[in-house]
Structure formats: structure tokens, C-alpha cells
C-alpha atoms as a PDB file:
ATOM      1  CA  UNK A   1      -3.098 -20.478  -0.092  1.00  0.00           C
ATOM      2  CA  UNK A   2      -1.224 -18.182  -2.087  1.00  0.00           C
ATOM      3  CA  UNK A   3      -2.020 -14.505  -2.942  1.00  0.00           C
ATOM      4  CA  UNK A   4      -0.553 -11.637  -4.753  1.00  0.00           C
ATOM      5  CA  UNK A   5      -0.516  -7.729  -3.766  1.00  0.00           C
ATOM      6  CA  UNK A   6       0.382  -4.545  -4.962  1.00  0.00           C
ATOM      7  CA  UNK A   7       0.991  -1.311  -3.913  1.00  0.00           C
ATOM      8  CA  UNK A   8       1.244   1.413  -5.738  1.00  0.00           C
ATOM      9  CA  UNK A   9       1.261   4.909  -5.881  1.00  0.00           C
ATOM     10  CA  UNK A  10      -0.403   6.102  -8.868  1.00  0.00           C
ATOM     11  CA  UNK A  11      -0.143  10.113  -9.164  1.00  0.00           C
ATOM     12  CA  UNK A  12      -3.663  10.567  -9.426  1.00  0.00           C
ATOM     13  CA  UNK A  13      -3.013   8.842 -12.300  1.00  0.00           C
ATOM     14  CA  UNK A  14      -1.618  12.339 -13.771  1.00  0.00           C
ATOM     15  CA  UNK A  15       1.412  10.616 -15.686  1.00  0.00           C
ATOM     16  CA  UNK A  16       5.476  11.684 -16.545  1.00  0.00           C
ATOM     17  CA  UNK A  17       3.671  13.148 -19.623  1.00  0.00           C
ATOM     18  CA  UNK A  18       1.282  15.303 -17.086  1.00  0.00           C
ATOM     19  CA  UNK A  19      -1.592  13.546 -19.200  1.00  0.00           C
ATOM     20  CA  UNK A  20      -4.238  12.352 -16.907  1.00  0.00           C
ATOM     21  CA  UNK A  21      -4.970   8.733 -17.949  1.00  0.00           C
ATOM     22  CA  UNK A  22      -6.537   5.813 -15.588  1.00  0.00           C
ATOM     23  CA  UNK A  23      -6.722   3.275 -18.287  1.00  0.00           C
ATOM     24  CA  UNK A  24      -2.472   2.985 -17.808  1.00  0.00           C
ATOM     25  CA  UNK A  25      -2.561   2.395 -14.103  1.00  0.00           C
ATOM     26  CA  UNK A  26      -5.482  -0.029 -14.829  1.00  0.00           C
ATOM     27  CA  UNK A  27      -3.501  -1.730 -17.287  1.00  0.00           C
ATOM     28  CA  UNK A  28      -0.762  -2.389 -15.412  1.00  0.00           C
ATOM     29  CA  UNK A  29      -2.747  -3.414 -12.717  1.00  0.00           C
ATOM     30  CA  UNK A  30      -4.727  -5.416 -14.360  1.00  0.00           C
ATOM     31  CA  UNK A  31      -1.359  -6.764 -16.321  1.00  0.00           C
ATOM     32  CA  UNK A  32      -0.653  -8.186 -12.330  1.00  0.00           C
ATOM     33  CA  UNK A  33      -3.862  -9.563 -11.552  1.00  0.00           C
ATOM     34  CA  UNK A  34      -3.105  -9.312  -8.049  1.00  0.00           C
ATOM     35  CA  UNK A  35      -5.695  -9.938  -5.432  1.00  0.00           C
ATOM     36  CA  UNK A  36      -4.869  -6.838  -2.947  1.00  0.00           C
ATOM     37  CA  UNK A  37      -3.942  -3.416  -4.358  1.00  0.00           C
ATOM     38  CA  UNK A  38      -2.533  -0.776  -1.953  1.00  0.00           C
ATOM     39  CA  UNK A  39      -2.901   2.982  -3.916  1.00  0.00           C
ATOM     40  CA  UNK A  40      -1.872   6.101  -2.379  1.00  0.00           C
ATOM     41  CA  UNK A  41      -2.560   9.551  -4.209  1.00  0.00           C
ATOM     42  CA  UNK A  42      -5.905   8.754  -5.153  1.00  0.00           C
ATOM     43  CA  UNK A  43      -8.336  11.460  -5.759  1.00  0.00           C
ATOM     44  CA  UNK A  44     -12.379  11.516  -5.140  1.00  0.00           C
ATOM     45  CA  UNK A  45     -14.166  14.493  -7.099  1.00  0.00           C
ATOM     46  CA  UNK A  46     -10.824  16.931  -7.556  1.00  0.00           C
ATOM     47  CA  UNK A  47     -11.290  18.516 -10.995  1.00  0.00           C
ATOM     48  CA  UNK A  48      -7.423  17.319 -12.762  1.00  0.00           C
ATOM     49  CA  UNK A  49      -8.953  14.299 -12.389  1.00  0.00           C
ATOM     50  CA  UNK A  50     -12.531  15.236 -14.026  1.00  0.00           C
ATOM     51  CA  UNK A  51     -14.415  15.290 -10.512  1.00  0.00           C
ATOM     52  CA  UNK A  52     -13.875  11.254 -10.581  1.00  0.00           C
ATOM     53  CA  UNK A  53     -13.842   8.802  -7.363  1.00  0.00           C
ATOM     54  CA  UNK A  54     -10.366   7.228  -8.799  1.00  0.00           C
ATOM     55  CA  UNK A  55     -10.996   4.228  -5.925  1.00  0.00           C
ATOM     56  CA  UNK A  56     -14.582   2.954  -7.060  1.00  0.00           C
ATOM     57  CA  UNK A  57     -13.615   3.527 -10.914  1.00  0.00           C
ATOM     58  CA  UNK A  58     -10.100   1.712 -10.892  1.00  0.00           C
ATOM     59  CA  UNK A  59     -12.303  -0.430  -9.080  1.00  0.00           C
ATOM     60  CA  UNK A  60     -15.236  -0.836 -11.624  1.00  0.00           C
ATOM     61  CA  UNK A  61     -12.317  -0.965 -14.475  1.00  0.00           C
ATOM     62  CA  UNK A  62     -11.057  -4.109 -13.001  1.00  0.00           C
ATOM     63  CA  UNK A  63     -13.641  -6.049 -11.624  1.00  0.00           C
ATOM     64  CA  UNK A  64     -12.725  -5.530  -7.596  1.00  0.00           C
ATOM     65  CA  UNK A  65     -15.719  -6.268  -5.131  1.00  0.00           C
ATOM     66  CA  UNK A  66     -14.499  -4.852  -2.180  1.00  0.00           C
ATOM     67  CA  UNK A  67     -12.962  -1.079  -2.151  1.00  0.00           C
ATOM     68  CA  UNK A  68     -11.667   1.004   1.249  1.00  0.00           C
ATOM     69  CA  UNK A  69     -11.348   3.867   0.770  1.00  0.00           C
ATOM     70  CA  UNK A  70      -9.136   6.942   3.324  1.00  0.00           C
ATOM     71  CA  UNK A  71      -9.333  10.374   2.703  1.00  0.00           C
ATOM     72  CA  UNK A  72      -6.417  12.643   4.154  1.00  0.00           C
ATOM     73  CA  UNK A  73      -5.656  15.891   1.847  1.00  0.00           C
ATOM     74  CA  UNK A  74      -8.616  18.764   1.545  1.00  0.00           C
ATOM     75  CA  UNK A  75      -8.231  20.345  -1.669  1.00  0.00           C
ATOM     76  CA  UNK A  76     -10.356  23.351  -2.770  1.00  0.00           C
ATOM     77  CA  UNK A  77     -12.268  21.048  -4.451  1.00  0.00           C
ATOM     78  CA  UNK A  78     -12.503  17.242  -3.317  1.00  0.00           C
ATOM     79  CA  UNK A  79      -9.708  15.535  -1.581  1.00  0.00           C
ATOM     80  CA  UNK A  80      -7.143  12.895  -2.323  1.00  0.00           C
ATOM     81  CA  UNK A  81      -5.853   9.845   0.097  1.00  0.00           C
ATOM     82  CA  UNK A  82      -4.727   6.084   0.089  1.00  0.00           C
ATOM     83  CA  UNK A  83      -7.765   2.900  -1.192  1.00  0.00           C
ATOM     84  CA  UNK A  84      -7.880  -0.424  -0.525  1.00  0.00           C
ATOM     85  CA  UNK A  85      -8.615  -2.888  -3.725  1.00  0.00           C
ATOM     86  CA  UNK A  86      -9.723  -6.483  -2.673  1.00  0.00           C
ATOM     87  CA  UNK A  87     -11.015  -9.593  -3.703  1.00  0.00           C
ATOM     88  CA  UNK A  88     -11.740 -10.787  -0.730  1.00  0.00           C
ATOM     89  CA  UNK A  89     -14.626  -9.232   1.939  1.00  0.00           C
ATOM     90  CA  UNK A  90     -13.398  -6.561   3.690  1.00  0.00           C
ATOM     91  CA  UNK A  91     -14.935  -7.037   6.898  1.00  0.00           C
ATOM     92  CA  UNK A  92     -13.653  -3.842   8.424  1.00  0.00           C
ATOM     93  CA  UNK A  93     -11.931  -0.239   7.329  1.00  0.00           C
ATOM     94  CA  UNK A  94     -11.157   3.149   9.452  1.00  0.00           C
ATOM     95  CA  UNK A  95      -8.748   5.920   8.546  1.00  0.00           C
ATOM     96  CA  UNK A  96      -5.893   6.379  10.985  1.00  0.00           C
ATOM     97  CA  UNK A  97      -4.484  10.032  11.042  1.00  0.00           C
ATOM     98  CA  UNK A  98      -0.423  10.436  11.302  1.00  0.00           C
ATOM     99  CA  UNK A  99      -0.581  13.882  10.321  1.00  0.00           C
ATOM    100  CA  UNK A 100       2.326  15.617  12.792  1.00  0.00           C
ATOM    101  CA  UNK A 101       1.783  19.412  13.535  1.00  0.00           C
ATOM    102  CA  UNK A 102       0.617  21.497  10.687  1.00  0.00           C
ATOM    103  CA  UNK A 103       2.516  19.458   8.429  1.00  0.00           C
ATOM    104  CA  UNK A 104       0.723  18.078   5.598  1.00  0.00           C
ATOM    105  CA  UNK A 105      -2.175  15.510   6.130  1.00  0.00           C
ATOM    106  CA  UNK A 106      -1.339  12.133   6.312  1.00  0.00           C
ATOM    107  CA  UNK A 107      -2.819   8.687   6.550  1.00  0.00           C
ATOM    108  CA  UNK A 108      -2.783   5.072   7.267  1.00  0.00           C
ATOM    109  CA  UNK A 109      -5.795   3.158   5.847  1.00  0.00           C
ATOM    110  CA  UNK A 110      -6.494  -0.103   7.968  1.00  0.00           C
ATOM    111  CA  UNK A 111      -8.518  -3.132   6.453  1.00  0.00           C
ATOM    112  CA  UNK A 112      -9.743  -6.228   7.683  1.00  0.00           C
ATOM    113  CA  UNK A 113      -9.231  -8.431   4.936  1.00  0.00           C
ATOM    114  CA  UNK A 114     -11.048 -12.054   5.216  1.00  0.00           C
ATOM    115  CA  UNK A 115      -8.413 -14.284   3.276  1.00  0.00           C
ATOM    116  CA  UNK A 116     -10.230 -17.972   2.172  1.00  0.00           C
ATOM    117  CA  UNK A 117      -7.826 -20.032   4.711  1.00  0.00           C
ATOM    118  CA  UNK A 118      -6.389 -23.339   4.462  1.00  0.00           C
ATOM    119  CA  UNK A 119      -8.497 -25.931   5.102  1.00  0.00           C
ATOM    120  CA  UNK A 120      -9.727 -24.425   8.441  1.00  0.00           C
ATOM    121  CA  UNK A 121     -12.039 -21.825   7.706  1.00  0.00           C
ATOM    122  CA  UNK A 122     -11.608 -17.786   7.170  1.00  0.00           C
ATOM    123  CA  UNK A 123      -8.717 -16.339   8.116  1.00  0.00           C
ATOM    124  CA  UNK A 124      -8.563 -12.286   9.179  1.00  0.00           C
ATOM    125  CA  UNK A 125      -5.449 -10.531   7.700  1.00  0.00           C
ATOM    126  CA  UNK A 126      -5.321  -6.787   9.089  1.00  0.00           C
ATOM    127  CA  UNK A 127      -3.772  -4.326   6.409  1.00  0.00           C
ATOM    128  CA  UNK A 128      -2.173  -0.931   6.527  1.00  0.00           C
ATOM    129  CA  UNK A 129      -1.819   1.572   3.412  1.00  0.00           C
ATOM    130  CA  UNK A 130      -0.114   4.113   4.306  1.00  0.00           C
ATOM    131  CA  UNK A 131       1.508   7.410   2.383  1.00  0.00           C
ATOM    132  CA  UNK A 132       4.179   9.113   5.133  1.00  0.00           C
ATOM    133  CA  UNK A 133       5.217  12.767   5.062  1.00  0.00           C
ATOM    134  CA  UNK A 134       8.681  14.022   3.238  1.00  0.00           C
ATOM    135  CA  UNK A 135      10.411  15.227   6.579  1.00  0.00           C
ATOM    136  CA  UNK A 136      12.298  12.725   8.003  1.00  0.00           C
ATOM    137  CA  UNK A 137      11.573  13.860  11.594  1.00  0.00           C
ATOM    138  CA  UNK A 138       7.562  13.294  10.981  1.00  0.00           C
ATOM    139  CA  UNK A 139       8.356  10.085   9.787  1.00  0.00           C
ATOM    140  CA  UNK A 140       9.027   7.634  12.854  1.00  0.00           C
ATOM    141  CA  UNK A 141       6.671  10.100  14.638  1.00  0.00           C
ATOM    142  CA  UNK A 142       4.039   8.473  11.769  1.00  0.00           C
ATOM    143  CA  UNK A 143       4.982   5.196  12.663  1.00  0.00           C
ATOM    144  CA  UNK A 144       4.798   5.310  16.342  1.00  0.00           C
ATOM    145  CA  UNK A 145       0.882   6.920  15.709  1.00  0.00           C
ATOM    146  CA  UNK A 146       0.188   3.800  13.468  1.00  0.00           C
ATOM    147  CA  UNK A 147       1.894   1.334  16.186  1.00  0.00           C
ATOM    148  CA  UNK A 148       0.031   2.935  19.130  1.00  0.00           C
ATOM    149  CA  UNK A 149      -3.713   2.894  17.292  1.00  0.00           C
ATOM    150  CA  UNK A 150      -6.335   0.531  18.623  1.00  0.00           C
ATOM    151  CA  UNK A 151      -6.201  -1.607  15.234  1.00  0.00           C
ATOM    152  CA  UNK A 152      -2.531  -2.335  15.753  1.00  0.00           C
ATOM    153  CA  UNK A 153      -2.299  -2.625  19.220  1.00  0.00           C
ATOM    154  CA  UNK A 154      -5.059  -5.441  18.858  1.00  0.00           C
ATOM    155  CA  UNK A 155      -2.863  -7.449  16.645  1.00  0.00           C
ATOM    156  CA  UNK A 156      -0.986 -10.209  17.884  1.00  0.00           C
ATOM    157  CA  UNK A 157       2.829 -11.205  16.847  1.00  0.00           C
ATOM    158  CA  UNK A 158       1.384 -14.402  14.837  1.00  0.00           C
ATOM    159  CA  UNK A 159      -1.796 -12.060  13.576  1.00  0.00           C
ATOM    160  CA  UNK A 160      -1.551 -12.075   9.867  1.00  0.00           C
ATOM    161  CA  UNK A 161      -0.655  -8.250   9.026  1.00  0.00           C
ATOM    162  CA  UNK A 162       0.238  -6.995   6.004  1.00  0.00           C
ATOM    163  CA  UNK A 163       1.630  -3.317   6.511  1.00  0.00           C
ATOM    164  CA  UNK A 164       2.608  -1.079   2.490  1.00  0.00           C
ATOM    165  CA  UNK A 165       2.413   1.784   0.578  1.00  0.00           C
ATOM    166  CA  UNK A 166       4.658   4.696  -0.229  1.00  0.00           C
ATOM    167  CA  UNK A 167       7.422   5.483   2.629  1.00  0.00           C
ATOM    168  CA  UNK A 168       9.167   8.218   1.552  1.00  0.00           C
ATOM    169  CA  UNK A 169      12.352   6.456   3.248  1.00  0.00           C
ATOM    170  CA  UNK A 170      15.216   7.729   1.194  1.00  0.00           C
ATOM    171  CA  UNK A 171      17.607   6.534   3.402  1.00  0.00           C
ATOM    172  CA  UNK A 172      15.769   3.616   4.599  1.00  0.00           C
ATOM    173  CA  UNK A 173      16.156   4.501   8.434  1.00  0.00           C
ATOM    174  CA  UNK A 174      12.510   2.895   8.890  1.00  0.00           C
ATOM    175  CA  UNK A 175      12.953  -0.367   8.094  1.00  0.00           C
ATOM    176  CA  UNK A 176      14.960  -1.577  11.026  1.00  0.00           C
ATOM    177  CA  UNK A 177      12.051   0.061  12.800  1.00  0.00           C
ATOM    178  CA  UNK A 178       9.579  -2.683  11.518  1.00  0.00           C
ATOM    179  CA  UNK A 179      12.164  -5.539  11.131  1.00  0.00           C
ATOM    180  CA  UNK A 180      14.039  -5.057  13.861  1.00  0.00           C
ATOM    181  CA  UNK A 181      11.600  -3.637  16.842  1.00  0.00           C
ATOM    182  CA  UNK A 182       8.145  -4.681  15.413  1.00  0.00           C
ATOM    183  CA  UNK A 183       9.278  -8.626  14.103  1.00  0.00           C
ATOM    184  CA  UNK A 184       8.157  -7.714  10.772  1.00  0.00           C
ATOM    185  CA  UNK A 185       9.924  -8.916   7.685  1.00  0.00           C
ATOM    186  CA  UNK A 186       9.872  -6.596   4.464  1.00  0.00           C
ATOM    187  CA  UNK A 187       8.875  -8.435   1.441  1.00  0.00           C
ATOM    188  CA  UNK A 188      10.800  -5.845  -1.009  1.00  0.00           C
ATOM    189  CA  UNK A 189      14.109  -6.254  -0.390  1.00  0.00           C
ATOM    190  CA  UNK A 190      17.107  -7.795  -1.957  1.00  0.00           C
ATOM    191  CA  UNK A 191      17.472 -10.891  -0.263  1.00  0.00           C
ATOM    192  CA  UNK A 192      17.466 -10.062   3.558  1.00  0.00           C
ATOM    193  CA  UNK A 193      19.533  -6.956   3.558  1.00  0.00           C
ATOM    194  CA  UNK A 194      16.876  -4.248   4.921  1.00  0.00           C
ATOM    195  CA  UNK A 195      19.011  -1.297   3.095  1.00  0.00           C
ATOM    196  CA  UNK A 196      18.765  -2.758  -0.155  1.00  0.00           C
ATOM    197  CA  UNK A 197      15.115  -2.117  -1.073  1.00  0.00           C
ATOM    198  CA  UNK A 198      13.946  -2.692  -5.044  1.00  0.00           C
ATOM    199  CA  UNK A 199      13.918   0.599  -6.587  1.00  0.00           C
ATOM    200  CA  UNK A 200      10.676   2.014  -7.308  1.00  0.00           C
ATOM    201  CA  UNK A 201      10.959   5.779  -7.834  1.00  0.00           C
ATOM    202  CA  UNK A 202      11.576   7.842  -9.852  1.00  0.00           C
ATOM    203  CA  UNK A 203       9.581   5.972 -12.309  1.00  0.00           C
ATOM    204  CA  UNK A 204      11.705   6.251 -15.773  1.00  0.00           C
ATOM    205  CA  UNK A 205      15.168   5.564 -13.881  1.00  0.00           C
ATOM    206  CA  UNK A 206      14.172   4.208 -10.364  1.00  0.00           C
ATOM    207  CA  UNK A 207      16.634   4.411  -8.108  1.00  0.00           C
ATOM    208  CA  UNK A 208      15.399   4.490  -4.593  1.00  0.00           C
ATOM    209  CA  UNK A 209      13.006   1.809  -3.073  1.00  0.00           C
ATOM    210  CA  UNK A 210      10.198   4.112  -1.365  1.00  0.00           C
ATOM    211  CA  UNK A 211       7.452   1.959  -2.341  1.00  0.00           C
ATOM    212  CA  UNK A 212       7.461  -1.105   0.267  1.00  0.00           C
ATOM    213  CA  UNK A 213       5.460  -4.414   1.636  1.00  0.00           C
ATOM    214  CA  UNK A 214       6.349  -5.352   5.155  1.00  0.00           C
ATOM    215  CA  UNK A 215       4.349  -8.510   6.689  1.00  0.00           C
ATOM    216  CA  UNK A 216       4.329 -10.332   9.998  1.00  0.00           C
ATOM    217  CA  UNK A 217       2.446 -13.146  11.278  1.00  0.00           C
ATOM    218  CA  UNK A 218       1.875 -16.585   8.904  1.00  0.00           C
ATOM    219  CA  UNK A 219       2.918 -15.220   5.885  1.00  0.00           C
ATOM    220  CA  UNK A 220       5.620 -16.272   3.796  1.00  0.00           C
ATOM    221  CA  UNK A 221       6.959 -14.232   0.960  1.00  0.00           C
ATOM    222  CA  UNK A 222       7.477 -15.764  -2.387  1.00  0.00           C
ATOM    223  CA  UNK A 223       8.841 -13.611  -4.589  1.00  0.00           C
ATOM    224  CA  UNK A 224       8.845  -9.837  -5.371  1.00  0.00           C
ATOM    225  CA  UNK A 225       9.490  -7.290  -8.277  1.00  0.00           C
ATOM    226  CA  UNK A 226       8.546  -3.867  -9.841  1.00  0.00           C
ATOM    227  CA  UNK A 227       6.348  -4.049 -13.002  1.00  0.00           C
ATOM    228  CA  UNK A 228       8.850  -3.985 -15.972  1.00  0.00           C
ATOM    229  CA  UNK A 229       6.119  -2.871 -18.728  1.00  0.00           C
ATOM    230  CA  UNK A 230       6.817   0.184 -20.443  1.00  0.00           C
ATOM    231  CA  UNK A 231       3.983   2.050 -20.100  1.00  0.00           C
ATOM    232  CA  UNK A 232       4.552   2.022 -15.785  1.00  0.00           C
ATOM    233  CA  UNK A 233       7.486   4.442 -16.766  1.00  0.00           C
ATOM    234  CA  UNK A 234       4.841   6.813 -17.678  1.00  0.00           C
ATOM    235  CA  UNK A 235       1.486   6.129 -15.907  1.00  0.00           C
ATOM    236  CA  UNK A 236       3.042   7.650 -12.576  1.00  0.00           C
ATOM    237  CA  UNK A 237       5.835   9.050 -11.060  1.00  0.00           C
ATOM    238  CA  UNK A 238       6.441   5.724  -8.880  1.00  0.00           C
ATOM    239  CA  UNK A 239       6.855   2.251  -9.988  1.00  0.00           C
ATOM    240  CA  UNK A 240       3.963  -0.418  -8.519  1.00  0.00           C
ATOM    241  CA  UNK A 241       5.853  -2.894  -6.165  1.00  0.00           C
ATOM    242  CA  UNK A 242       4.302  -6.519  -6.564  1.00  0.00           C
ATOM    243  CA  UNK A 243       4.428  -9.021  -3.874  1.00  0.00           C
ATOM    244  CA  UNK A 244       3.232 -12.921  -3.830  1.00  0.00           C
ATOM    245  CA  UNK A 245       2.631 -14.344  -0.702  1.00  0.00           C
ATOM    246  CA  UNK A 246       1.839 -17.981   1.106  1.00  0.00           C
ATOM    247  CA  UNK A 247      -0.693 -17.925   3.756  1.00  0.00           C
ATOM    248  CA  UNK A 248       0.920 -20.723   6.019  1.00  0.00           C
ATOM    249  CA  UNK A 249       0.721 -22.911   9.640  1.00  0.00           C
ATOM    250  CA  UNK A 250      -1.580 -21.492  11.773  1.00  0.00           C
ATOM    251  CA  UNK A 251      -3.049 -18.399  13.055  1.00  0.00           C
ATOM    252  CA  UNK A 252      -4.908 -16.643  15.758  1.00  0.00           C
ATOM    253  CA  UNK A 253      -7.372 -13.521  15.900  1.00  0.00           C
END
């Protein structure tokens, strides 16, 4: 089977324009039709975003069934954090915490996803959305907290895993990290050169790829891009990175 996924961080959907508008990031989402969507910055009752859960109504804007939802950043009013769109059951969510120190809170938001199969029943696809830190020394601390939680250590190298969001990698010194310790393969790359990511950011002239899709396990990329409508130069500060995959051979859980 074949599925398409997004990631995407949105800005709270506070635009370029500082105008706070969900109906653009739900138009370009929707533009997509994917069947995962991966957001980071996403507030739940923070008053620039008129006190709104921005997961459940991107959610009820676009007809997704199954919403996770990880809150890392305490504001003085609400908090903002990474959600899971689906539409397939999510069978399982937790929040993992790579916050490093007193550095600002971070978080990884794991998902069971239950994908339709093919042609031998379900199929259990683990996810990670994660938004790392700005300081390049928390950043492969981050990673090594999401590698050494319980959800990832109970993956297995032909586990379906899907691992995305926003990695603040300027220089893209994680990526060997995933594709060269971890097995992974990263979906959002020019061809197979891991330092040649597709730009995402900033949004009107992109010219670094911080927004990335690594996978591992029976999946088989099929072909990647940013969103090229004009309104996504506007909706956010980053561009969404869209992914399709193929679900192939078989797995284990």
C-alpha cells in the first residue's frame, strides 16, 4: 500500500504577515491530502491563537479521525508542542521529553499508527514528531534521549518507523546519525546525498532543509517535495515537507 505524509511546522499558524490564520495551513494541507501529518508549534488555549486547541481544530477542518497530541512549552497561558494527524487508528501515543538542562522544553511525540497492510492483516508503524532545540550541543543529546526511550528501544531494525518533524540541523551533522548509526534512510534528500536536504526554511526563500522524514523498516520512499503553492510562503515561517511512501515485503512487531 502506498501512503503520503507531511510534516510541517506551522508557526502557530501566526504567518510571515504576523496574521494569525489556520484556514492557510489547512489549505495547504488539505491541498496534499496526505494521510499522516507531523506539526510542531502547535498551540492548545494560548491567547495569539484565540485560546484554540490548533490539533483538534486543524483536525475538525480537515476531516482527520485520529489526533495525538504532545505538549512541551508552558506559556503563561496554555502551552504549545508537536500533534499527530492520522487516518488511520492510532492505537498508542506518549510524549517523550528531550528537554537538556534548563534549556528550553522539548519533545518527541510517539504514535502507534495501525497502517491497513498488504494482504496480511494490520500492520503497526511507530512514529516520532519531534521539534529539537537551536543549540547544536542539545541536539545529539535529543537524539540519544529519543534512541534510549522504551518506545524506540522496542522497535526492531525491520519495525516499520517513521521518525520527522523540524530538526533545526543547519549543518546537517544529524543525519549521518540516523543513516549511518541507526540504518535509517531520510526520505528528504536529494538523491542519496545525506547533506543535500530539500530546503524548507525560511519559508519565502528556503534555503536550508530543517524540516525532515527519516524511515526504517519496510518502507520504501517514492518521491518527495516542499509544497510549491504560494500561499505556504506566508502561512508559516517553514515550508511543509511532503513524503509518499510504499509499505512493502514483510514485517514484524
Amino acid at each position: 500500500m502506498d501512503f503520503r505524509v507531511i510534516s510541517y511546522n506551522i508557526h502557530r499558524c501566526i504567518g510571515m504577515d504576523r496574521r494569525f490564520k489556520p484556514e492557510r495551513v489547512a489549505e495547504i494541507i488539505a491541498h496534499h491530502n496526505a494521510d499522516l501529518v507531523f506539526l510542531q508549534e502547535v498551540d492548545v488555549g494560548v491567547p495569539r491563537s484565540r485560546g484554540l486547541d490548533l490539533a483538534e481544530d486543524l483536525a475538525a477542518r480537515l476531516g482527520y479521525p485520529h489526533v495525538a497530541l504532545g505538549l512541551n512549552v508552558q506559556l503563561r497561558t496554555g502551552m504549545y508542542g508537536n500533534a499527530t494527524l492520522s487516518r488511520f487508528p492510532i492505537r498508542r501515543d506518549c510524549n517523550i521529553d528531550l528537554t537538556i538542562d534548563d534549556r528550553k522544553a522539548r519533545g518527541c511525540l510517539y504514535a502507534e499508527v495501525e497502517l491497513p497492510g498488504i494482504g496480511l492483516g494490520p500492520v503497526k508503524m511507530a512514529t516520532f514528531n519531534m521539534h529539537l532545540g537551536l543549540s547544536f550541543r542539545e541536539r545529539p543529546s535529543q537524539v540519544g534521549r529519543l534512541v534510549h526511550s522504551p518506545e524506540f528501544q522496542a522497535l526492531t531494525m525491520d519495525s516499520p518507523c517513521l521518525v520527522a518533524g523540524d530538526f533545526n540541523d543547519w549543518w546537517t551533522r544529524l543525519a549521518p546519525i540516523f543513516t549511518e548509526v541507526l540504518d535509517f534512510g531520510c526520505a528528504t534528500n536529494h538523491g542519496n546525498r545525506y547533506y543535500d536536504a530539500i530546503s524548507t526554511y525560511p519559508s519565502f526563500s528556503p534555503a536550508n532543509g530543517l524540516d525532515k522524514i527519516f524511515f526504517r523498516g519496510p518502507l520504501a520512499p517514492i518521491h518527495s517535495r516542499t509544497c510549491r503553492l504560494g500561499i505556504s510562503r506566508v502561512a508559516s515561517d517553514h515550508l511543509p515537507i511532503i513524503s509518499d511512501f510504499r509499505l512493502v515485503g514483510k514485517t514484524s512487531e
